[in-house]
Protein backbone atom coordinates (compact mmCIF):
# COMPACT_ATOMS: atom_id res chain seq x y z
CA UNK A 1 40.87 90.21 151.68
CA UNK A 2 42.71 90.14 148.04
CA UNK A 3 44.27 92.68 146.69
CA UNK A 4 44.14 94.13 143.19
CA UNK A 5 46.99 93.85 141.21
CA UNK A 6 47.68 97.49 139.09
CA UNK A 7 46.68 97.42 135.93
CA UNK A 8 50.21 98.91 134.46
CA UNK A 9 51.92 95.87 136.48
CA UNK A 10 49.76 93.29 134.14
CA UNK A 11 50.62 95.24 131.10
CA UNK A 12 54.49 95.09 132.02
CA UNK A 13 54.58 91.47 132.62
CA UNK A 14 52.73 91.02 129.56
CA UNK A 15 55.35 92.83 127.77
CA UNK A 16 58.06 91.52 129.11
CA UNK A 17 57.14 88.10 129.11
CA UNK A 18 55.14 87.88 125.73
CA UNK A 19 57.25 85.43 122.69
CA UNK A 20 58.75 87.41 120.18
CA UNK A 21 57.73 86.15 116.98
CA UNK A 22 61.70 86.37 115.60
CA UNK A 23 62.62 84.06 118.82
CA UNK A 24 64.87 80.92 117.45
CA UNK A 25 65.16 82.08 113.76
CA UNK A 26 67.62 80.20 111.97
CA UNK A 27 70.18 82.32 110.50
CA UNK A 28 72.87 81.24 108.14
CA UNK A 29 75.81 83.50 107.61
CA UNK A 30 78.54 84.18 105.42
CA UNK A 31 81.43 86.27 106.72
CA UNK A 32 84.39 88.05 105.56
CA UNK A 33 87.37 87.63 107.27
CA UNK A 34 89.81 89.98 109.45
CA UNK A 35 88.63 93.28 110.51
CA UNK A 36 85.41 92.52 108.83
CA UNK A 37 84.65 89.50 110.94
CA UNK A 38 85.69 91.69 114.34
CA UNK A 39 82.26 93.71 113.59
CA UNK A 40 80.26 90.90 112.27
CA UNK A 41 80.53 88.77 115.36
CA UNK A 42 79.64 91.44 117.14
CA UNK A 43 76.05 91.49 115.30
CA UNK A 44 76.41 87.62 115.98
CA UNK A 45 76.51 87.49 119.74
CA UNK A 46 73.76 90.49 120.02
CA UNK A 47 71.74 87.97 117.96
CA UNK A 48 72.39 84.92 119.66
CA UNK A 49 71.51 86.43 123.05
CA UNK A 50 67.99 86.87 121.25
CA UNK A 51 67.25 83.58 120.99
CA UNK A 52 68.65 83.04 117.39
CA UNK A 53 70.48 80.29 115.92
CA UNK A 54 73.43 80.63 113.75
CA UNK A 55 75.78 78.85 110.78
CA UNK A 56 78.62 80.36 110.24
CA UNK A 57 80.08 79.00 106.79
CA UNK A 58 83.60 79.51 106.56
CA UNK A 59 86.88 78.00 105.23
CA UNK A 60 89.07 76.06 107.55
CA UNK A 61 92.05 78.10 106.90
CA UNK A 62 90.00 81.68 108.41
CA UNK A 63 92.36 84.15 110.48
CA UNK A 64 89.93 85.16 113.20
CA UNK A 65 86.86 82.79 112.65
CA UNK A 66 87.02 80.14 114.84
CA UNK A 67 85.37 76.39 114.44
CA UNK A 68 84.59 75.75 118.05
CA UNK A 69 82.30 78.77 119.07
CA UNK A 70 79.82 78.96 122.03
CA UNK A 71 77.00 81.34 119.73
CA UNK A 72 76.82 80.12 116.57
CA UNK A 73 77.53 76.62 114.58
CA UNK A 74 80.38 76.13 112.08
CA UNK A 75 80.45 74.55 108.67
CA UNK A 76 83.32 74.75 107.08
CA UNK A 77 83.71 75.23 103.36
CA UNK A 78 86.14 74.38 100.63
CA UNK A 79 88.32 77.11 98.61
CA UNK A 80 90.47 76.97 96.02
CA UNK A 81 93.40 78.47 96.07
CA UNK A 82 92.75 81.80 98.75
CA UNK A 83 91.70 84.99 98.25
CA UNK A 84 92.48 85.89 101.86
CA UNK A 85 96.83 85.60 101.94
CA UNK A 86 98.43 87.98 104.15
CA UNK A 87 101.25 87.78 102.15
CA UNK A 88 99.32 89.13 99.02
CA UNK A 89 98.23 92.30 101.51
CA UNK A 90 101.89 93.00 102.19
CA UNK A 91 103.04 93.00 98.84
CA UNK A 92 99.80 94.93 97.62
CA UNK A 93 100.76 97.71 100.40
CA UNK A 94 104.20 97.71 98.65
CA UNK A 95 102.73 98.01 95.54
CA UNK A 96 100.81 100.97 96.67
CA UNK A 97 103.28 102.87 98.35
CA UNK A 98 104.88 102.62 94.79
CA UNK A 99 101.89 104.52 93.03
CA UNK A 100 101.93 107.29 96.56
CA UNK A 101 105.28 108.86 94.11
CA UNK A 102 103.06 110.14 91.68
CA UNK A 103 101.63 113.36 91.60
CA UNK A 104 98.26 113.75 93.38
CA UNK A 105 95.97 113.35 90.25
CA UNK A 106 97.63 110.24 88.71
CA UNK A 107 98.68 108.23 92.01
CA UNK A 108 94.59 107.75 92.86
CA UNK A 109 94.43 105.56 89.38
CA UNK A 110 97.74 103.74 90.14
CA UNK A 111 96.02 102.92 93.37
CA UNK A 112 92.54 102.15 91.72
CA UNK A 113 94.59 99.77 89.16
CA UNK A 114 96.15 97.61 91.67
CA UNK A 115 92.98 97.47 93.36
CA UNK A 116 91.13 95.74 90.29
CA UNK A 117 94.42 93.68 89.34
CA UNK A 118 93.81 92.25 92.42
CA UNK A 119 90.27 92.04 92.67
CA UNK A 120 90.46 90.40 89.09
CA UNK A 121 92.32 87.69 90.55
CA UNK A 122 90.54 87.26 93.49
CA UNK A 123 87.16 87.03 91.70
CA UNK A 124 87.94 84.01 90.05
CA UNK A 125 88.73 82.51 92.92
CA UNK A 126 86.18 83.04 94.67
CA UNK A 127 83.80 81.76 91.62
CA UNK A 128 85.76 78.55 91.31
CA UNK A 129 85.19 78.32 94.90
CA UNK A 130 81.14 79.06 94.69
CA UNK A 131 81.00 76.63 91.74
CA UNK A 132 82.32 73.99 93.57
CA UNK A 133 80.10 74.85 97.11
CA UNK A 134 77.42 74.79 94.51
CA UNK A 135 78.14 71.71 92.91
CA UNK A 136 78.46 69.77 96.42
CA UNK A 137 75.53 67.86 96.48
CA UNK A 138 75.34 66.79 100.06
CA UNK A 139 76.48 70.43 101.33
CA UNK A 140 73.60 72.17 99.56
CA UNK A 141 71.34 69.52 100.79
CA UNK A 142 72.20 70.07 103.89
CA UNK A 143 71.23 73.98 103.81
CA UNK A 144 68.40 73.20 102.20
CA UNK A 145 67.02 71.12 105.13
CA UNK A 146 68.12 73.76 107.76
CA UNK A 147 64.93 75.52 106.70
CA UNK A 148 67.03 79.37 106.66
CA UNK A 149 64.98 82.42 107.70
CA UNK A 150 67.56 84.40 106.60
CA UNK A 151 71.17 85.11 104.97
CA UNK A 152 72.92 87.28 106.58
CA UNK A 153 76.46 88.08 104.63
CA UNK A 154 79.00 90.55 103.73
CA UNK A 155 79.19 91.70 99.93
CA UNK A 156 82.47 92.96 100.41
CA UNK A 157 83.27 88.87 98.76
CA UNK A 158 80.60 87.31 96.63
CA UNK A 159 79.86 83.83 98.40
CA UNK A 160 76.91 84.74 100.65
CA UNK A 161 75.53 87.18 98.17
CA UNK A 162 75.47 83.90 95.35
CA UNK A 163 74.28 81.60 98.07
CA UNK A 164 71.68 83.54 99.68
CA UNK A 165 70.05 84.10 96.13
CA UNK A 166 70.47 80.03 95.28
CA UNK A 167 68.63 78.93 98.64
CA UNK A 168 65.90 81.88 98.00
CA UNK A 169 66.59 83.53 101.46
CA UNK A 170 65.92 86.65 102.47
CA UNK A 171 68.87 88.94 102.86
CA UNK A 172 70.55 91.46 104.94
CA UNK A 173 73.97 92.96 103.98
CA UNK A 174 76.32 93.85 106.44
CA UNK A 175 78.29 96.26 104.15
CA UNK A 176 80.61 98.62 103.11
CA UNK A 177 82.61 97.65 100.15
CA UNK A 178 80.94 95.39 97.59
CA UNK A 179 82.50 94.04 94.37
CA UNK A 180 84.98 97.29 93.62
CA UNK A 181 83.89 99.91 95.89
CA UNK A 182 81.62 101.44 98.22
CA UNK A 183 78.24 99.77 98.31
CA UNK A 184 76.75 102.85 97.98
CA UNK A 185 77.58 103.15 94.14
CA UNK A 186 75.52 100.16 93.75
CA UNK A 187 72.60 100.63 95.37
CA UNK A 188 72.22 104.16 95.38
CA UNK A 189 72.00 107.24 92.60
CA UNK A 190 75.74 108.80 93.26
CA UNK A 191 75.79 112.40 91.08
CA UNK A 192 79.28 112.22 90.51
CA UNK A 193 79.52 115.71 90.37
CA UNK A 194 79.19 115.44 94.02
CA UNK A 195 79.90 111.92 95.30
CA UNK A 196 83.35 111.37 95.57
CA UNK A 197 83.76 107.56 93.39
CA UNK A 198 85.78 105.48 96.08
CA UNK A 199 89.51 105.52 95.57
CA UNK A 200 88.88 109.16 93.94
CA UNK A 201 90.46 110.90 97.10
CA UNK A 202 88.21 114.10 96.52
CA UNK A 203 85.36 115.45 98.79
CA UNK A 204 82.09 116.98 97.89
CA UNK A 205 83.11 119.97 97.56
CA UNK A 206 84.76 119.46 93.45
CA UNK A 207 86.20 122.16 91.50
CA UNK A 208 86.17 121.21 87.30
CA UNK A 209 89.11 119.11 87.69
CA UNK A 210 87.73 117.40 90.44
CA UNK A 211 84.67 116.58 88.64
CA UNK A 212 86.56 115.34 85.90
CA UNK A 213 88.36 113.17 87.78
CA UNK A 214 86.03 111.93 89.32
CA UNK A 215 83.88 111.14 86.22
CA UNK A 216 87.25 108.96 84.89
CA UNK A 217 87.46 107.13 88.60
CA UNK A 218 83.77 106.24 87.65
CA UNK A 219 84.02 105.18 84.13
CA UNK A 220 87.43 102.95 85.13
CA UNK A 221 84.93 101.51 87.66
CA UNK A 222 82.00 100.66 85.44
CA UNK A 223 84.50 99.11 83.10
CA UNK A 224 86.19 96.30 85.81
CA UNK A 225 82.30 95.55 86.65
CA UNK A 226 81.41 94.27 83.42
CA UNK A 227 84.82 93.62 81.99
CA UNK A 228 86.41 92.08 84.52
CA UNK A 229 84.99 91.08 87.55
CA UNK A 230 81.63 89.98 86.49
CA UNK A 231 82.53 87.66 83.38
CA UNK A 232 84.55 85.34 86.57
CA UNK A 233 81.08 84.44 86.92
CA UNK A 234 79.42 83.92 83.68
CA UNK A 235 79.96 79.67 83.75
CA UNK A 236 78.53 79.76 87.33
CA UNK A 237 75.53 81.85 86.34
CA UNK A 238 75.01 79.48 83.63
CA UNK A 239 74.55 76.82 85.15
CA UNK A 240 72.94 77.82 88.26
CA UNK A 241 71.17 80.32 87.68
CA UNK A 242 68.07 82.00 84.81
CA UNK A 243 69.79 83.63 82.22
CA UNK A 244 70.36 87.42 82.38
CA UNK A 245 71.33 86.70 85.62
CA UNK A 246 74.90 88.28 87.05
CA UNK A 247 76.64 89.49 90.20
CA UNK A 248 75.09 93.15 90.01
CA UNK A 249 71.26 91.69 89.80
CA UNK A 250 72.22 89.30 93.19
CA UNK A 251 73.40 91.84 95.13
CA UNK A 252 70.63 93.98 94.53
CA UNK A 253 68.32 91.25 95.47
CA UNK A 254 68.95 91.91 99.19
CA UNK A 255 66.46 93.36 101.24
CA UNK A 256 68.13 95.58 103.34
CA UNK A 257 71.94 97.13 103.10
CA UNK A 258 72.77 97.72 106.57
CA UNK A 259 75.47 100.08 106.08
CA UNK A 260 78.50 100.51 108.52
CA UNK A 261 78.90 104.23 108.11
CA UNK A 262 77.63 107.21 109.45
CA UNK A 263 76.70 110.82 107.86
CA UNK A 264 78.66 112.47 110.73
CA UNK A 265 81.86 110.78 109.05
CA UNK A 266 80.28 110.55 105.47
CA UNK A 267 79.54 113.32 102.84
CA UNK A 268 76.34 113.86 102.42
CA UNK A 269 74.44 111.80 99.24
CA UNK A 270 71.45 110.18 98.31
CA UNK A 271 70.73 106.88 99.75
CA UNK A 272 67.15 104.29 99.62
CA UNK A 273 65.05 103.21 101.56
CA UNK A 274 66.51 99.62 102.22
CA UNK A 275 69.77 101.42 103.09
CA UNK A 276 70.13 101.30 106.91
CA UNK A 277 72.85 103.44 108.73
CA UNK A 278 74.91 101.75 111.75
CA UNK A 279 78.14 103.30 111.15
CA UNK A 280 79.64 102.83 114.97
CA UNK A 281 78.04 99.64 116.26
CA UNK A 282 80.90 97.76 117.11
CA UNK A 283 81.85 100.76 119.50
CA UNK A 284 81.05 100.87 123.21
CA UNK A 285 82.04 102.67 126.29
CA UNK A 286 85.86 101.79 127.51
CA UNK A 287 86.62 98.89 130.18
CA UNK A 288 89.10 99.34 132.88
CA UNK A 289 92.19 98.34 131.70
CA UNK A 290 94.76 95.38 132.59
CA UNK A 291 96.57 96.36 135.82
CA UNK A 292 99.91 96.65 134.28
CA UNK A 293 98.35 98.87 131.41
CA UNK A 294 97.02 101.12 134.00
CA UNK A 295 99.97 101.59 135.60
CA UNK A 296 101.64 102.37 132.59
CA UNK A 297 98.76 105.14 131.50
CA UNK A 298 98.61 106.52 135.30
CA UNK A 299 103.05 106.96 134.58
CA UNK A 300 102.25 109.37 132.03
CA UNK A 301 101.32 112.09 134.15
CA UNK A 302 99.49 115.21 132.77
CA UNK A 303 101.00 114.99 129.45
CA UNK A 304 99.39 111.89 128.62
CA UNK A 305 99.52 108.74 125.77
CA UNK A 306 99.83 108.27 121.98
CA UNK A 307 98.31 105.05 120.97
CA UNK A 308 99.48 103.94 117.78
CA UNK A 309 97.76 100.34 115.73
CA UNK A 310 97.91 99.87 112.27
CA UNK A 311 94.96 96.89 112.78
CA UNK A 312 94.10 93.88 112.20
CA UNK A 313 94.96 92.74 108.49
CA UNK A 314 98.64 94.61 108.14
CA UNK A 315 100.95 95.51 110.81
CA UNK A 316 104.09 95.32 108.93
CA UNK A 317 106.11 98.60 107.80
CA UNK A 318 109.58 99.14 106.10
CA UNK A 319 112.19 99.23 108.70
CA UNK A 320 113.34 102.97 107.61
CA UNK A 321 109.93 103.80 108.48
CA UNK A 322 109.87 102.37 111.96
CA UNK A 323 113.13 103.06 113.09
CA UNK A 324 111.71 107.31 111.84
CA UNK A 325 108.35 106.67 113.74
CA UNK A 326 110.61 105.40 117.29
CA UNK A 327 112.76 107.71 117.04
CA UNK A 328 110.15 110.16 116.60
CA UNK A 329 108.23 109.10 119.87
CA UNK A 330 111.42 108.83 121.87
CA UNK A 331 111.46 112.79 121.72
CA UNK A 332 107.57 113.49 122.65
CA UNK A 333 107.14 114.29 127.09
CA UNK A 334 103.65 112.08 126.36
CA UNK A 335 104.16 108.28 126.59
CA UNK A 336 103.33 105.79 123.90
CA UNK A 337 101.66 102.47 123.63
CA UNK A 338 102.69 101.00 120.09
CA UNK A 339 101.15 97.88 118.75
CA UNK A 340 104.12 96.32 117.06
CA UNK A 341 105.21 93.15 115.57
CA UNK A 342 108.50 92.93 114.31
CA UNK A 343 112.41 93.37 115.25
CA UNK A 344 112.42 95.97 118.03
CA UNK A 345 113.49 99.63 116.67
CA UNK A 346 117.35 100.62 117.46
CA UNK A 347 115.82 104.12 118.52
CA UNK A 348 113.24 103.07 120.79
CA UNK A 349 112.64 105.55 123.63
CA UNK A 350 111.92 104.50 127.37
CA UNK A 351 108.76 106.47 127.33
CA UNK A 352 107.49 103.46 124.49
CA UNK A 353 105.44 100.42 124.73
CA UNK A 354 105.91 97.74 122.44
CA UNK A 355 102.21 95.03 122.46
CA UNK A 356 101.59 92.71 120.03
CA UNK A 357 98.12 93.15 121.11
CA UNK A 358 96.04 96.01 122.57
CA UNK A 359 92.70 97.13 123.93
CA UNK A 360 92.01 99.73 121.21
CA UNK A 361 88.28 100.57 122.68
CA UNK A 362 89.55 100.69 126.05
CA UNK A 363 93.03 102.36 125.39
CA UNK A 364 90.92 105.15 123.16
CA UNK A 365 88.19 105.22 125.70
CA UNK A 366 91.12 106.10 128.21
CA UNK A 367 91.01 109.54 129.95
CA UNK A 368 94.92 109.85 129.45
CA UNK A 369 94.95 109.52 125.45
CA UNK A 370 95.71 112.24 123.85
CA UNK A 371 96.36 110.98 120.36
CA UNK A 372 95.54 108.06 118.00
CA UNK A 373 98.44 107.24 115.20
CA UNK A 374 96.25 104.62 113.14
CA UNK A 375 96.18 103.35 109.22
CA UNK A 376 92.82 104.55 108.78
CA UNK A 377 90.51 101.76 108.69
CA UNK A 378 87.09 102.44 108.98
CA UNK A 379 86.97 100.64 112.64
CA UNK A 380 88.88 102.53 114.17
CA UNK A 381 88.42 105.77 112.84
CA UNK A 382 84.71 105.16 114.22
CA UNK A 383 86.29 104.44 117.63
CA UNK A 384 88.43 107.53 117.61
CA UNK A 385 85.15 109.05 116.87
CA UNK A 386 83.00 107.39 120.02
CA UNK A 387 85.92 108.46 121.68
CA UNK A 388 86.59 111.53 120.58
CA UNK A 389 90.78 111.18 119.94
CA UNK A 390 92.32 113.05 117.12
CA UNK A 391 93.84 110.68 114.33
CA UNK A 392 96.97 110.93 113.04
CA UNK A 393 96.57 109.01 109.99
CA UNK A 394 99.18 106.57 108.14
CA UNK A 395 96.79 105.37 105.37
CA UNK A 396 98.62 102.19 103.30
CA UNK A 397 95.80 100.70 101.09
CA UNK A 398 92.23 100.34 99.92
CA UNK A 399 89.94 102.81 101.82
CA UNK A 400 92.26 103.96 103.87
CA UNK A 401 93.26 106.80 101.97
CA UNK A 402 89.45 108.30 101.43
CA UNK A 403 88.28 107.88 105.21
CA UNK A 404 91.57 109.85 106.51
CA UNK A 405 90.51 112.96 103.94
CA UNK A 406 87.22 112.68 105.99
CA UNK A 407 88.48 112.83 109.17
CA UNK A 408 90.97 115.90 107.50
CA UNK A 409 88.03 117.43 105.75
CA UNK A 410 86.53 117.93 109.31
CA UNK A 411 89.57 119.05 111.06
CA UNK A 412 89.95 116.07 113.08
CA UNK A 413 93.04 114.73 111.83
CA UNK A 414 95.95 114.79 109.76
CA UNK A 415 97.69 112.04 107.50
CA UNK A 416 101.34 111.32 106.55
CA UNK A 417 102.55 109.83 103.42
CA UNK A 418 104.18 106.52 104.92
CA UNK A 419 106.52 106.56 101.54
CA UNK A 420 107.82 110.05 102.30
CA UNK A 421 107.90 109.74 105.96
CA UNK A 422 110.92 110.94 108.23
CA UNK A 423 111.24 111.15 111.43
CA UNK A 424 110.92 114.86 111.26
CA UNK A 425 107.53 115.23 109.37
CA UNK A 426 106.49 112.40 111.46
CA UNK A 427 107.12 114.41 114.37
CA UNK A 428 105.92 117.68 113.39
CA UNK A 429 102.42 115.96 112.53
CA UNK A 430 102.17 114.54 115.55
CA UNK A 431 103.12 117.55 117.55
CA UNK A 432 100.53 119.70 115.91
CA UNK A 433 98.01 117.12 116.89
CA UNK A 434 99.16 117.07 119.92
CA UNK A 435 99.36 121.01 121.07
CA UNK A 436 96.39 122.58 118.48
CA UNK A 437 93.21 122.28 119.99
CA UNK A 438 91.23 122.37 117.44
CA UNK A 439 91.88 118.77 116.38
CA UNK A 440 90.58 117.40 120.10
CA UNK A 441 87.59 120.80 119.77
CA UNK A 442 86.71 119.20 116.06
CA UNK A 443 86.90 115.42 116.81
CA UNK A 444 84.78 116.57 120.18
CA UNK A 445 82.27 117.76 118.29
CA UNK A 446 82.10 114.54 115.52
CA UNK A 447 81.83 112.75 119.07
CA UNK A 448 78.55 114.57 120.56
CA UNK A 449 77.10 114.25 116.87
CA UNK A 450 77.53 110.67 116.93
CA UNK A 451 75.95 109.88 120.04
CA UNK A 452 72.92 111.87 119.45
CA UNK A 453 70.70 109.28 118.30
CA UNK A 454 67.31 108.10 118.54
CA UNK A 455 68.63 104.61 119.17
CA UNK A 456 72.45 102.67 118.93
CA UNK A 457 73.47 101.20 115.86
CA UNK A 458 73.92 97.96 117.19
CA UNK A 459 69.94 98.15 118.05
CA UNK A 460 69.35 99.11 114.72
CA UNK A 461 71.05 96.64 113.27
CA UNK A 462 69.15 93.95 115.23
CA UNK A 463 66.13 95.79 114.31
CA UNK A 464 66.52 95.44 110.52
CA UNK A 465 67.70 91.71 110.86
CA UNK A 466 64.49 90.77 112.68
CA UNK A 467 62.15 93.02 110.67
CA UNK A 468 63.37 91.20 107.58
CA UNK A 469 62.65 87.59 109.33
CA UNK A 470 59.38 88.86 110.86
CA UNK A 471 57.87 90.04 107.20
CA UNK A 472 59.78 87.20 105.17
CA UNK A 473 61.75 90.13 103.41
CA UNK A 474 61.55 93.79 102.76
CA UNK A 475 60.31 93.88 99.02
CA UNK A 476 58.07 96.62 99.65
CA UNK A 477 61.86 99.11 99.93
CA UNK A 478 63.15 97.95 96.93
CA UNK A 479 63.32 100.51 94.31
CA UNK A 480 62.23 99.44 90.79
CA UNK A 481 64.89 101.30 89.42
CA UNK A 482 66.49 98.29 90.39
CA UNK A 483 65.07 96.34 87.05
CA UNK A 484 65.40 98.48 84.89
CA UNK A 485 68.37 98.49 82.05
CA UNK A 486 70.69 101.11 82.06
CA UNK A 487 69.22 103.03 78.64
CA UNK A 488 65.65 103.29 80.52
CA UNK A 489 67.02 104.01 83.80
CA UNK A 490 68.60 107.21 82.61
CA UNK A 491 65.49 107.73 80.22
CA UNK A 492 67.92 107.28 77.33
CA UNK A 493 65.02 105.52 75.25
CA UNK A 494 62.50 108.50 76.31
CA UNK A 495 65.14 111.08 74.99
CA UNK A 496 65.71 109.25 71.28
CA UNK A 497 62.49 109.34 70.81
CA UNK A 498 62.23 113.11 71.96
CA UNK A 499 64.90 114.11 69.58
CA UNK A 500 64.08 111.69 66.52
CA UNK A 501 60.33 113.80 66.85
CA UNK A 502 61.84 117.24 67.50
CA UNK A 503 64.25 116.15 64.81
CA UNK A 504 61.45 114.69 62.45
CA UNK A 505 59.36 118.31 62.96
CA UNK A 506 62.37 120.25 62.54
CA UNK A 507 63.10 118.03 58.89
CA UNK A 508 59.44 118.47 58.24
CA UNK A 509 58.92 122.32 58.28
CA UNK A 510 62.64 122.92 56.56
CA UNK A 511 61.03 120.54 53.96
CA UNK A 512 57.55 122.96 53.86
CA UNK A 513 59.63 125.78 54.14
CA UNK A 514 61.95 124.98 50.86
CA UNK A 515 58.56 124.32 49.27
CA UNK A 516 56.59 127.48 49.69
CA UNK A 517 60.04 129.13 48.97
CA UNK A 518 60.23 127.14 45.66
CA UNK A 519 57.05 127.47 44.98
CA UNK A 520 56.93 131.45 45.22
CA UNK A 521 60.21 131.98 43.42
CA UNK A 522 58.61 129.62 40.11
CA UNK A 523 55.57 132.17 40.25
CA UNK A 524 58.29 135.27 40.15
CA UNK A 525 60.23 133.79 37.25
CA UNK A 526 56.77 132.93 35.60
CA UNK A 527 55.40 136.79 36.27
CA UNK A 528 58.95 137.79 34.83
């Protein structure tokens, strides 16, 4: 006798056994190096597990991005000269701490300067070094024949956004900082009367000064867009590409802008529909930690650890600074795990830890950690966030600065100039962090916000990526404020015409009105 098989058993298996139609895309990618390409190869491997193929292009001389890899294919490119020196990040964080003397409204330009000095530089580097990809005959031939579904690339440096648009891909952005500043600016309408302009150091809430401010930060930044960065790439556009075309019109070409920021750490603003949040996805919940590490966090008893990392792109500091921050931590009860590379500190206490490497997730993830002394980069202030640590923040150069006043703004953390920074300050900041609850009660609260969501933001990520393969693009989100020029974007056109009529009425009955007046005051001097 047979039996019947339930009908919601047939509809699983169907389910979970039916092709997805985004199974073996071929993706080609275009990374950014350092702390950018930790999150991007996280978006890799999720991708690769899907069935997906991917080419990685990058140079041979990379920091992080390796050659042999068991997920994705390498093809290494030329560059000329380097826009990625570690050297040139040292001496820009000396050059910055120079500008932190000024007072508070002047140092954010100093800052903003050195950022587009160097961004000058690096942007015709980087166009020498797309003009010669471009002009490589057998390379390009080569990516032709791949047969791409999709370019998937990081603004933050112009390559993939160029070569996406030259093979006719469809595009994803995996972005937060494009060209000058947050990619936000770009894609989206940002009132600056209540967007902060990157580099500004303001929040939304502006008094007049503020706004003012703010309005120069934005002007200084549509002035380096067309004045400095984008003529780099007026020979390539040339000759690759239709004329009109230039590095503003490519970016805005992609299809979706999946953003690495979240509203519970952002100000609130107006965003598009192409604009995908998945601020967070490289977090995840903490792994047990190395044996040695354990016993080390277990040591600390109930007063706990300070984990301190200034990342992955700068981990130098002035001695004076960290022979203030060990001496500092050699008076706290709590012990500390310090990711350090350099001569040891004279004033090292017992109860510290010198790495050259750490576990960040897993350290911050750690039931013992009390505290998280970081520069502020946007990675890990989304893991002290997962985690729920207070920050105490050491901010030394580009966005650093802004995403430690949001963390402030919230009462989640504090920051310390690292200029001005003693061992007393240090210690007082770190104390208060330590023993006022209301930085662990506030960063508590960011946490439970975060991780109420519909779905992660790795899964949304993945979502995006494969929507835009499935539909061959997502042209139906693009705004056609996108096309427009500047004058009829802001209705500039619609308004001269507007005032030339109200002005051309206003002429005309002055004009009737002097008449009847002339007229009546002949027939007076004729009655008279």
């Amino acid at each position: 006798m047979s039996r019947k098989i339930p009908v919601f058993l047939v509809v699983l298996c169907v389910l979970l056994l039916r092709p997805s139609y985004c199974r073996g895309s071929n993706i080609l990618v275009v990374p950014v190096d350092g702390s950018h390409w930790i999150n991007m190869k996280i978006i890799l491997e999720q991708l690769h597990s899907r069935g997906h193929q991917i080419t990685v292009l990058h140079s041979e001389e990379s920091w992080y991005i390796s050659r042999n890899s068991t997920f994705y294919t390498s093809i290494n490119i030329p560059t000329i000269g380097t826009a990625d020196d570690q050297n040139m990040y040292i001496q820009f964080m000396q050059d910055n701490m120079n500008c932190r003397r000024y007072p508070a409204f002047i140092r954010s330009f100093c800052l903003q300067k050195e950022i587009i000095s160097m961004l000058g530089g690096a942007h015709e580097i980087l166009a020498k070094s797309a003009e010669q990809i471009l002009d490589d005959s057998l390379l390009m031939k080569k990516l032709q024949d791949s047969k791409f579904d999709l370019m998937l690339t990081d603004p933050a440096l112009s390559l993939g956004v160029i070569l996406g648009n030259y093979l006719k891909l469809p595009m994803v952005l995996n972005v937060r900082w494009i060209n000058i500043g947050e990619g936000h600016t770009t894609v989206a309408p940002s009132p600056v009367s209540f967007v902060p302009v990157p580099g500004s150091e303001l929040h939304d809430q502006m008094d007049f000064i503020d706004r003012t401010k703010n309005l120069l930060h934005y002007v200084y930044n549509v002035y380096a867009e067309y004045f400095i960065i984008n003529p780099s790439y007026s020979k390539l556009f040339e000759r690759h590409f239709p004329p009109g075309t230039d590095l503003l019109s490519l970016e805005l070409s992609a299809d979706i802008w999946l953003f690495r920021t979240d509203f519970v750490f952002e100000f609130p603003r107006p965003t598009m529909p192409n604009v995908v949040y998945i601020g967070g996805f490289q977090c995840k919940e903490a792994n047990p930690l190395p044996a040695e590490l354990e016993a080390f966090m277990q040591s600390s008893g109930e007063h706990g650890v300070v984990v301190m990392s200034l990342g992955s792109l700068v981990s130098l500091l002035p001695p004076e600074v960290t022979e203030a921050i060990a001496a500092a931590f050699a008076q706290l009860p709590q012990k500390v795990i310090w990711k350090f590379d350099g001569e040891k500190p004279p004033s090292l206490g017992n109860n510290t830890l010198l790495v050259n490497w750490l576990p960040q997730k897993d350290l911050l993830g750690h039931p013992k950690t009390r505290a998280f002394v970081a520069h502020g980069g946007t990675n890990g202030m989304y893991e002290a966030i997962y985690h729920g640590v207070p920050v105490l923040g050491m901010p030394l150069m580009f966005d650093q600065f802004d995403n430690m006043l949001r963390l402030k703004v919230r009462g989640a953390a504090r920051m310390v100039e690292v200029r001005s920074l003693t061992k007393e300050n240090f210690l007082e900041a770190l104390n208060d962090i330590l023993e006022n609850p209301s930085y662990h009660k506030n960063i508590q609260h960011l946490s439970s916000l975060h991780h109420d969501q519909l779905a992660s933001p790795l899964d949304t990520a993945i979502f995006w990526i494969e929507y835009v393969i499935r539909n061959k693009g997502a042209a139906h989100l693009k705004s056609a404020g996108f096309s427009l020029p500047w004058y009829t974007y802001f209705c500039l056109d619609v308004a001269a015409i507007l005032m030339a009529i109200t002005g051309t009425f206003i002429w005309g009955l002055v004009l009737v009105c002097r008449c009847l007046c002339c007229r009546r005051f002949r027939k007076k001097m004729k009655a008279e």
